[in-house]
Protein backbone atom coordinates (compact mmCIF):
# COMPACT_ATOMS: atom_id res chain seq x y z
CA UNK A 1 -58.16 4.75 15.78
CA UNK A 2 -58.32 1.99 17.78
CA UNK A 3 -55.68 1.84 20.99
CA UNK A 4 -54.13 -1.33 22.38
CA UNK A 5 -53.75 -2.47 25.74
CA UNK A 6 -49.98 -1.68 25.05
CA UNK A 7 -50.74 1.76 23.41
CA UNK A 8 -52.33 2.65 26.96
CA UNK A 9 -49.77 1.15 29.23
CA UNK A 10 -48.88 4.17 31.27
CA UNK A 11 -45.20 5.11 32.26
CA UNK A 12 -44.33 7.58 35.08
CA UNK A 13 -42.65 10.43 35.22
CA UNK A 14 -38.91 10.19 35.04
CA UNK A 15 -35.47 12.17 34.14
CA UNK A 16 -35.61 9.54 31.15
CA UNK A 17 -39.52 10.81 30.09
CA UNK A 18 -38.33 14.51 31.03
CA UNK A 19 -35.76 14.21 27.99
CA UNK A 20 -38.10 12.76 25.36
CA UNK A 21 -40.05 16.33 25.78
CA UNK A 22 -37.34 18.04 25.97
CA UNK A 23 -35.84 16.91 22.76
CA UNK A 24 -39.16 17.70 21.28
CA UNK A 25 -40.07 21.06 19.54
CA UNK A 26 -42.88 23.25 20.91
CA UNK A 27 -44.91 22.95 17.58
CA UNK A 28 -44.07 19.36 17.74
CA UNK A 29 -45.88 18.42 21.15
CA UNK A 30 -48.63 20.65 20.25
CA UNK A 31 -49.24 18.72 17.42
CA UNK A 32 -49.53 15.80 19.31
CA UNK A 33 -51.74 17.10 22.11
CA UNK A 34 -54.31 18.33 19.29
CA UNK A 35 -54.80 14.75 18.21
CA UNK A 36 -54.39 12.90 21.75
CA UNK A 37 -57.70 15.17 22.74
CA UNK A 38 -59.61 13.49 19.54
CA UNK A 39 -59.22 10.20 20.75
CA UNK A 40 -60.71 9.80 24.04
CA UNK A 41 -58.58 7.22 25.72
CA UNK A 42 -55.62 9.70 25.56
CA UNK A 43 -57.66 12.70 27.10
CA UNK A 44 -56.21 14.09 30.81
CA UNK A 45 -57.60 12.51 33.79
CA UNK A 46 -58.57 15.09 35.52
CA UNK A 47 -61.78 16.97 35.94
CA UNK A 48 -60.68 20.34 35.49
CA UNK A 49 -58.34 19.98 31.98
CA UNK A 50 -59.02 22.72 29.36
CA UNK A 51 -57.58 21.96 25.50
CA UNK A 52 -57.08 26.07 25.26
CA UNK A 53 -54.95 25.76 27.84
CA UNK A 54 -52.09 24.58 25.31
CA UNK A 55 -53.25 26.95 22.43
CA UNK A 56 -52.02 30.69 22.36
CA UNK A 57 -48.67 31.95 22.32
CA UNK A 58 -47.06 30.06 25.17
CA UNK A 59 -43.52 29.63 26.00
CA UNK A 60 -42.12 25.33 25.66
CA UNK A 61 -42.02 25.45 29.41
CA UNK A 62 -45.94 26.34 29.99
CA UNK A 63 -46.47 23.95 27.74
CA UNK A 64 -44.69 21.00 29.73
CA UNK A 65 -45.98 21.98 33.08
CA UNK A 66 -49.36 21.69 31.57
CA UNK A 67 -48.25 18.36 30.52
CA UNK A 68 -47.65 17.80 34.21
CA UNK A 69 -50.72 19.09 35.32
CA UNK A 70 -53.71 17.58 32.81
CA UNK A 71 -51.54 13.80 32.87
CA UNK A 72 -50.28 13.93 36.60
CA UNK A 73 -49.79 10.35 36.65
CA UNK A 74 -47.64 10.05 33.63
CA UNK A 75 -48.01 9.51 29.86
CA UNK A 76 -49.09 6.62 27.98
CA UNK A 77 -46.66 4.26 25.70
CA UNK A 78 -48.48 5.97 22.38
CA UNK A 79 -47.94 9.59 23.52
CA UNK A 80 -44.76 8.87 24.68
CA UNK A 81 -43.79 7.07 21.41
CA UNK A 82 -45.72 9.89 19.30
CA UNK A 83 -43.69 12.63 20.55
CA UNK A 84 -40.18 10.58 19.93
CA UNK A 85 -41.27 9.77 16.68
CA UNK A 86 -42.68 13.34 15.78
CA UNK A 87 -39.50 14.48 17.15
CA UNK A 88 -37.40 12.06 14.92
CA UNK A 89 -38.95 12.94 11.79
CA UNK A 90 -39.13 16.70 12.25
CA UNK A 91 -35.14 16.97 13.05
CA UNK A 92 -34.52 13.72 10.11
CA UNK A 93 -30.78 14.22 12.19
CA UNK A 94 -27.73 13.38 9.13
CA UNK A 95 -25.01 12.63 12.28
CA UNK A 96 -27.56 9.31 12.78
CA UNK A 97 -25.81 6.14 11.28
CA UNK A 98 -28.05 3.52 9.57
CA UNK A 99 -27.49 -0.37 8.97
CA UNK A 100 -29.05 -1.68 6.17
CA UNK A 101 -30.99 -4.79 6.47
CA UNK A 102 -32.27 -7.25 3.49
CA UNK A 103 -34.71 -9.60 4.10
CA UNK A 104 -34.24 -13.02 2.57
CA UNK A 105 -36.58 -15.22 1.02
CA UNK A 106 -36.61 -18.79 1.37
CA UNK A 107 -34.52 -20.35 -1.56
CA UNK A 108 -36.05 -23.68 -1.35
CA UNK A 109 -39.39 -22.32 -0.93
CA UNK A 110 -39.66 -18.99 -2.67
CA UNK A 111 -42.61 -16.23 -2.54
CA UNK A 112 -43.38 -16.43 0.99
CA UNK A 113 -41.46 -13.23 1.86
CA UNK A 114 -44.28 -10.32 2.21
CA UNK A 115 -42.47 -7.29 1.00
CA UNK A 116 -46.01 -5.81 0.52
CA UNK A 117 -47.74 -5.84 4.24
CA UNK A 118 -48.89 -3.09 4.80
CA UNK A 119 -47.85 -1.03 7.93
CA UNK A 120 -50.87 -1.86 10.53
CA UNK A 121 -50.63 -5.48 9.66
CA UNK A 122 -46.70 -5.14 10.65
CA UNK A 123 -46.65 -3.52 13.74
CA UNK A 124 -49.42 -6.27 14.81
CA UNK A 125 -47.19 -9.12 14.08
CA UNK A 126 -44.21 -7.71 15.63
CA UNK A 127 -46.11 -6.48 18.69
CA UNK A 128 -47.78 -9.92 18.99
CA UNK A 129 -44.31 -11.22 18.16
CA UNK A 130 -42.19 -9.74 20.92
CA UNK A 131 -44.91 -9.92 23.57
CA UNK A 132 -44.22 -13.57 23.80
CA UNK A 133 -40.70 -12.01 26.27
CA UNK A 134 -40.98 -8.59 26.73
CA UNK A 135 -43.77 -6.03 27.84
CA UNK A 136 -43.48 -4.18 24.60
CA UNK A 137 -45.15 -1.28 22.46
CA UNK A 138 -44.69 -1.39 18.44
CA UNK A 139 -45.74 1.91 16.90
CA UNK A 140 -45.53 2.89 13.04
CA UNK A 141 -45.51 6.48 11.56
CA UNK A 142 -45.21 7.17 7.64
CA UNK A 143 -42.26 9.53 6.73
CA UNK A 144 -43.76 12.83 5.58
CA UNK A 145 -41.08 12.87 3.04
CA UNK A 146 -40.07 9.43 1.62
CA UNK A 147 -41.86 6.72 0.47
CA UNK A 148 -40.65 4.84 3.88
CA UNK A 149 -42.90 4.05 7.08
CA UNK A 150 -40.95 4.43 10.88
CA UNK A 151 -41.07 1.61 12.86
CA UNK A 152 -40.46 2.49 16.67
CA UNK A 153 -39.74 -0.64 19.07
CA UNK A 154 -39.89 -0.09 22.82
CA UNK A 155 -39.10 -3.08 25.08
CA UNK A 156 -39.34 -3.13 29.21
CA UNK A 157 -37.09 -4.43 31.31
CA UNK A 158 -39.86 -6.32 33.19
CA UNK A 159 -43.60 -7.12 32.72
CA UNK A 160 -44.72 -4.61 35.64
CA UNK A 161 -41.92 -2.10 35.03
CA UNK A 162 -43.61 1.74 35.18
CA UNK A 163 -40.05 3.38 34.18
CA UNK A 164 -39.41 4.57 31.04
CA UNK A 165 -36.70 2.06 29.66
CA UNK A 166 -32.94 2.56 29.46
CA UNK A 167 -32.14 4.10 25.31
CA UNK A 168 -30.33 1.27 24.24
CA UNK A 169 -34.16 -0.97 24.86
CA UNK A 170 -35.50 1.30 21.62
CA UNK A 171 -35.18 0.42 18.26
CA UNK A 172 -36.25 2.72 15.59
CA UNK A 173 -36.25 1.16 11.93
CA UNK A 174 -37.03 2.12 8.77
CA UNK A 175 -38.87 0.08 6.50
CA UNK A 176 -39.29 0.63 2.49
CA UNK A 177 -42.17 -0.64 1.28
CA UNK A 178 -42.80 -3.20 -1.25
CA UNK A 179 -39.17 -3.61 -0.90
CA UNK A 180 -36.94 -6.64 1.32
CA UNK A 181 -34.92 -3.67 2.74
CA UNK A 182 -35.64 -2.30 6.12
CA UNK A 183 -32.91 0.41 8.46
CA UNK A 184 -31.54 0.52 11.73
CA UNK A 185 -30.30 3.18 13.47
CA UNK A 186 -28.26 3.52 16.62
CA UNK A 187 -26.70 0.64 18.91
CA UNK A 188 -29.43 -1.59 20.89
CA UNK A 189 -28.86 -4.40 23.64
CA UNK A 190 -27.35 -7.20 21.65
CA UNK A 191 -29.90 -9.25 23.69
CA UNK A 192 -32.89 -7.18 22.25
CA UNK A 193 -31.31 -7.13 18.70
CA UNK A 194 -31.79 -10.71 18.45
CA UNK A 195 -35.56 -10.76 19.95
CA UNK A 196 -36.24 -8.31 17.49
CA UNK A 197 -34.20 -9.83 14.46
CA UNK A 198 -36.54 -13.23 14.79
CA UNK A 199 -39.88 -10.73 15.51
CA UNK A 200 -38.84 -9.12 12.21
CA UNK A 201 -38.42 -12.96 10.34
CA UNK A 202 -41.46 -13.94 11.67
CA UNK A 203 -43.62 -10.76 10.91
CA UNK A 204 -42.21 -11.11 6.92
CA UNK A 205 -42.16 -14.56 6.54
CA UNK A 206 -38.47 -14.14 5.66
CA UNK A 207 -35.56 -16.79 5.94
CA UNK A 208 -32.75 -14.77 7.37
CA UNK A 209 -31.57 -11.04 7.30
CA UNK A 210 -28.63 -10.01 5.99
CA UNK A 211 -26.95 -6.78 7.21
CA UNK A 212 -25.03 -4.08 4.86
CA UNK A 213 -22.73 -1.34 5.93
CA UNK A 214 -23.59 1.78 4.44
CA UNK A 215 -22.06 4.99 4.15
CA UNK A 216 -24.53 7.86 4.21
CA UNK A 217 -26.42 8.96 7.17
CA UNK A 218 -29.05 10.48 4.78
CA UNK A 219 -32.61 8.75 4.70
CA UNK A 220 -32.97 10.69 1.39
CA UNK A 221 -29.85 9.35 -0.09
CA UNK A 222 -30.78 6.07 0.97
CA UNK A 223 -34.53 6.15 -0.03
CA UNK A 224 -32.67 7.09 -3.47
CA UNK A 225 -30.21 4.11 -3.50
CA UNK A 226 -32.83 1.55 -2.52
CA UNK A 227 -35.27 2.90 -5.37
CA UNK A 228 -32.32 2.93 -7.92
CA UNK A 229 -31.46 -0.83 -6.94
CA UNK A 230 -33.25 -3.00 -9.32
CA UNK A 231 -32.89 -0.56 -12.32
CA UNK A 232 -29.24 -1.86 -12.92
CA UNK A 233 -27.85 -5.11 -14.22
CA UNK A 234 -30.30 -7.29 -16.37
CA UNK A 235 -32.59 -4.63 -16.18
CA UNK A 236 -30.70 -1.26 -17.07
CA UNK A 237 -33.02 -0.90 -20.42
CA UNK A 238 -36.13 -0.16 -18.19
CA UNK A 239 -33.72 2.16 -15.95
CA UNK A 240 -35.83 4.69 -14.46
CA UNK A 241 -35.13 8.48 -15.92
CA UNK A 242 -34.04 6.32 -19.43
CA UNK A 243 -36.82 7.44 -22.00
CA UNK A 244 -35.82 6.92 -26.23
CA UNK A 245 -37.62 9.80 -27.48
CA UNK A 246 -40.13 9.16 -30.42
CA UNK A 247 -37.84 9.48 -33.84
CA UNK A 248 -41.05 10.32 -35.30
CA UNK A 249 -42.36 13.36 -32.94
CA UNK A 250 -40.76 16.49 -33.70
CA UNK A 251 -41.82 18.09 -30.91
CA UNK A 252 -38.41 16.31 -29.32
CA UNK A 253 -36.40 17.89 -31.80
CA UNK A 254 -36.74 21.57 -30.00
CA UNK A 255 -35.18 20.25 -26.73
CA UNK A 256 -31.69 21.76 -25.85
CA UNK A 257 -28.52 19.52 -25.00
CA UNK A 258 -27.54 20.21 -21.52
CA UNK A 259 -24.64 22.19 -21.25
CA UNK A 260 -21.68 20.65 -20.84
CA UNK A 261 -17.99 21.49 -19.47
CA UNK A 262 -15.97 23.16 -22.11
CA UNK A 263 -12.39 22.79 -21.53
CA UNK A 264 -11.14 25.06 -24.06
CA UNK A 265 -12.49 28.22 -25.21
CA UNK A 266 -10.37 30.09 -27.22
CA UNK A 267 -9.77 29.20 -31.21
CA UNK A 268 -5.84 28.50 -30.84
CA UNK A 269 -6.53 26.26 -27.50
CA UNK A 270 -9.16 24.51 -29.92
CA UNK A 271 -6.50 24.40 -32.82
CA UNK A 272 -3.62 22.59 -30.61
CA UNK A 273 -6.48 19.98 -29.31
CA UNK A 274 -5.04 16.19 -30.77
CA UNK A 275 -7.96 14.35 -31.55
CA UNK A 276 -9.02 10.99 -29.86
CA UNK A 277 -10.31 8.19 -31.40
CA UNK A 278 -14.09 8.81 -31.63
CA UNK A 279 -14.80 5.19 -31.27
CA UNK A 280 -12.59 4.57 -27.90
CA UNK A 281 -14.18 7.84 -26.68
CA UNK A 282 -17.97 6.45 -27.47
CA UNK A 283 -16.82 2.86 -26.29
CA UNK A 284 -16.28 4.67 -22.66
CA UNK A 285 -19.18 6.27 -22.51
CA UNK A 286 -21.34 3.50 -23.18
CA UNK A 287 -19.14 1.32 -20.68
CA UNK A 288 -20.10 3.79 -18.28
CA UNK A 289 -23.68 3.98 -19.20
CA UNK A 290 -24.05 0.13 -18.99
CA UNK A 291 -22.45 0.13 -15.58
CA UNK A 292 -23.48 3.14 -13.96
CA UNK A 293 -26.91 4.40 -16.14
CA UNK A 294 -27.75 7.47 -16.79
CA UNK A 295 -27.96 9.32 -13.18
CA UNK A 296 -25.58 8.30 -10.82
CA UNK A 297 -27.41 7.09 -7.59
CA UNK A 298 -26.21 9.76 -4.26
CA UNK A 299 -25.55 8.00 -1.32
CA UNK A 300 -22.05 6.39 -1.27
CA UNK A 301 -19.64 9.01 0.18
CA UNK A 302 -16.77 5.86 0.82
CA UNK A 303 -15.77 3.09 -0.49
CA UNK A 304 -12.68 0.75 0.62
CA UNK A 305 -11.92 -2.37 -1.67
CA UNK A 306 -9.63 -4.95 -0.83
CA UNK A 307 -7.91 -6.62 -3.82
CA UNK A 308 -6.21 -10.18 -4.17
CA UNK A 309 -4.36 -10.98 -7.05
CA UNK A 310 -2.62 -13.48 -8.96
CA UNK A 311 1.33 -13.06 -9.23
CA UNK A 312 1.96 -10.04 -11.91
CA UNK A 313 5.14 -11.73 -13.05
CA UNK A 314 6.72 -15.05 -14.16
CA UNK A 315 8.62 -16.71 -12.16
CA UNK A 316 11.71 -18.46 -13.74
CA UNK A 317 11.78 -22.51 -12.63
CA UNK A 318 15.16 -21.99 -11.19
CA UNK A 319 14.21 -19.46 -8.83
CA UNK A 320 15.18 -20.17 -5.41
CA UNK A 321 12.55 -18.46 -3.25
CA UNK A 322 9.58 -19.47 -5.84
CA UNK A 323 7.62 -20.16 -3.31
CA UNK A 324 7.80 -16.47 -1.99
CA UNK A 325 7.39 -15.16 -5.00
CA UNK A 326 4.25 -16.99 -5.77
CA UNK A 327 1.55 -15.06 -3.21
CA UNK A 328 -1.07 -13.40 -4.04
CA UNK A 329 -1.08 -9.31 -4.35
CA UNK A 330 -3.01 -7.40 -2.00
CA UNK A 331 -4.27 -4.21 -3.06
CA UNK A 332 -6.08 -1.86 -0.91
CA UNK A 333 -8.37 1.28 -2.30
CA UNK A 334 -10.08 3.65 -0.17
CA UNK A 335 -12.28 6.63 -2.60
CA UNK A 336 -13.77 9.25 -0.40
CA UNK A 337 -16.24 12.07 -1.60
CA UNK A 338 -19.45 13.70 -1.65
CA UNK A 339 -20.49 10.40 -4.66
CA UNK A 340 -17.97 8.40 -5.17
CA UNK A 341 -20.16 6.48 -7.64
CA UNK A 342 -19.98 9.36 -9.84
CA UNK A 343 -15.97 9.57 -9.42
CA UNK A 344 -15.45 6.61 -10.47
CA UNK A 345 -17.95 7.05 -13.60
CA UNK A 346 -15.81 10.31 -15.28
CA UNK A 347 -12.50 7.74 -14.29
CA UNK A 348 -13.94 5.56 -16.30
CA UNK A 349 -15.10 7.89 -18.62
CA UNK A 350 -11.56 9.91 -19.36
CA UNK A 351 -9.60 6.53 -19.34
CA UNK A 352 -8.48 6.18 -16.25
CA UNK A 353 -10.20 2.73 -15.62
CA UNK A 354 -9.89 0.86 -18.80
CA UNK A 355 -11.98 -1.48 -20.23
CA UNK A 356 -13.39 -4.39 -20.04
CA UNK A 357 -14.99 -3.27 -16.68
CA UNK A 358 -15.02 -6.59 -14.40
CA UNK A 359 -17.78 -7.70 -13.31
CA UNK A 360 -17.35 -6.79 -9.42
CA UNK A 361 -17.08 -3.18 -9.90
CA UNK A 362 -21.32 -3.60 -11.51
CA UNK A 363 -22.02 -5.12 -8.19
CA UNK A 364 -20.98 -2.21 -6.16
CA UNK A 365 -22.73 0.22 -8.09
CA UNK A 366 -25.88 -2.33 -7.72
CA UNK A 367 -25.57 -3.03 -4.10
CA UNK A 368 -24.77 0.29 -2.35
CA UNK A 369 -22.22 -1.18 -0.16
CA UNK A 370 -19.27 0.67 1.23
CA UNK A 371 -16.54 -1.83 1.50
CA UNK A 372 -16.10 -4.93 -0.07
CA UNK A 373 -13.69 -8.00 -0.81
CA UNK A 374 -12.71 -9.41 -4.31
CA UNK A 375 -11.21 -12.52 -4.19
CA UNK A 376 -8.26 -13.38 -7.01
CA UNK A 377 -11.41 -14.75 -8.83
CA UNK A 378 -12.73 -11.57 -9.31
CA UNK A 379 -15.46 -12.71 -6.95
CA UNK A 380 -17.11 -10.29 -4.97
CA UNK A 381 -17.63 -10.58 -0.89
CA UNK A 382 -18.42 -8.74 1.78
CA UNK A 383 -17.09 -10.38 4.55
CA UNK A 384 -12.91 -10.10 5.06
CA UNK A 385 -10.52 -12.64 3.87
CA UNK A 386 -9.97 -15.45 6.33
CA UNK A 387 -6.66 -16.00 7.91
CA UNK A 388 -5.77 -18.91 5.87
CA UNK A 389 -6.28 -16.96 2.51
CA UNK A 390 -4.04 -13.72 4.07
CA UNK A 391 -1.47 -15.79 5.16
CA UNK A 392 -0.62 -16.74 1.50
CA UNK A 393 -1.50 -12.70 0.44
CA UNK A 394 1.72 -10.10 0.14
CA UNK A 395 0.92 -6.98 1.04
């Protein structure tokens, strides 16, 4: 593995440094000294360092004085940045909020966006990127877990500066590849968020980012909603999980049904049932299957939408307060739960949304967004109403 002058830019000991270990399980930072003594350049300075010396039941705080010891004049960027991200992904916190970012592609010139670079080739650019301002150090870890790679961003205050940086100069993001989608966690230096923002359009060749608020703090659940994304819409006959069985192959014909809820049991309950209309009942479902597939994607635990409407009513010429009665409707719905996505499916399903479905409701199950705007147009937005257009709105 080949170490850059940033990866062996060496920071001093600090309260700031002291808390990286600390945060850090034993079997964590033992991990990482086992491969810093493979590569060479991260090996202690002194004469005297033994790798045994770490092995062996040992309590956390042998351990760190060691660190002290074998490194006496402080830690590199790398193994300072290995043990946060070892850390991070060992812990995978769910209290951690995440912004969703989409990269854009260039409209008038489309296909330059590089949704496939690989992970080396990344943190290159956006080292070589942000070095132009900053004394920086880029590093890149694949999640053990998820088809996702970490991207950790560490900026200095100044060039020569030996102190380990205040938090809020980190950036940890989490990019899904062969995908425009990359996450952000935490707050960061508004300053820094914009250095980084045009190091992350220049390292993907994309036009602009676009952020989305998102309600789950789980990378699994989002992992899940990302990989779900594309299967809906145009697409929802090559939804993933949506196999037609061969008519022919009668090995398909021994599969069970999965069990479903049975709401009655008894023969007289069954007797006093009132039948539905099969076809309204089938019409539903497939409503629901069109807008939602098959397996309804985890991840959306809220959802607030803001509705503007046409008047409901008619409003007689001779009215005197026509103008008053001629504003739009405001509607405001907030869903919580542990999927709201699949609330509003069985809704749907047992009538309580009835058809036809508009057209806004498919781009919220597409998207993944939390809140959203829907103009009297039935035309979806993300961004609030301006003051002009609630000023004419009744609440």
């Amino acid at each position: 593995m080949f170490l850059s002058e940033a990866d062996l830019y060496r920071i001093s000991y600090s309260e700031r440094v002291e808390t990286i270990i600390r945060q850090a399980s034993k079997d964590d930072i033992i991990d990482c000294i086992k491969q810093w003594y493979q590569q060479e350049e991260l090996r202690p300075t002194t004469q005297n360092w033994d790798a045994n010396g770490f092995l062996g039941n040992q309590s956390k705080q042998r351990i760190t004085e060691r660190l002290w010891v074998d490194w006496p004049e402080g830690l590199t960027a790398y193994q300072l940045a290995h043990i946060d991200l070892k850390s991070a992904l060992s812990k995978r916190a769910s209290t951690v909020s995440w912004r969703l970012i989409e990269l854009k592609d260039d409209s008038d010139n489309p296909g330059r966006l590089l949704k496939t670079l690989d992970a080396k080739t990344a943190r290159n650019r956006i080292q070589e990127a942000l070095s132009e301002y900053f004394k920086a150090h880029v590093m890149t870890m694949p999640d053990p877990k998820e088809p996702a790679d970490w991207i950790r961003i560490m900026l200095f205050e100044n060039r020569h500066d030996r102190q380990y940086p205040m938090p809020k100069m980190t950036a940890y993001y989490l990019r899904f590849p062969d995908t425009p989608y990359l996450a952000v966690r935490g707050a960061l230096n508004k300053t820094v968020a914009l250095f980084i923002e045009e190091a992350l359009l220049k390292t993907f060749q994309a036009k602009s980012l676009k952020f989305h608020n998102i309600s789950s703090k789980s990378i699994h659940h989002l992992s899940e909603l990302l990989h779900n994304k594309e299967s809906l819409g145009a697409f929802s006959r090559f939804r993933l999980d949506q196999v037609d069985s061969n008519p022919l192959d009668y090995s398909h014909k021994t599969l069970k049904r999965p069990q479903r809820e049975e709401y009655v049991k008894s023969r007289e309950q069954k007797r006093r049932i009132i039948p539905i209309n099969r076809q309204l009942i089938e019409s539903r479902e497939d409503d629901a299957s069109d807008t939602f597939g098959p397996q309804v994607v985890e991840g959306i635990r809220r959802l607030d939408i803001h509705l503007k409407k046409p008047p409901m009513f008619t409003v007689p010429e001779d009215a005197a307060d026509k103008s008053e009665n001629e504003k739009n409707l405001r509607v405001d719905l907030s869903f919580y739960g542990t999927n709201v996505m699949d609330g509003i499916k069985r809704m749907l399903i047992h009538g309580l949304i009835e058809p036809p479905i508009p057209y806004w409701m498919k781009q919220i199950v597409s998207q993944g967004i939390n809140e959203v705007y829907v103009t009297k147009d039935d035309v979806l937005r993300e961004d609030p109403f301006d003051d002009d257009e609630i000023g004419d709105e009744e609440p």
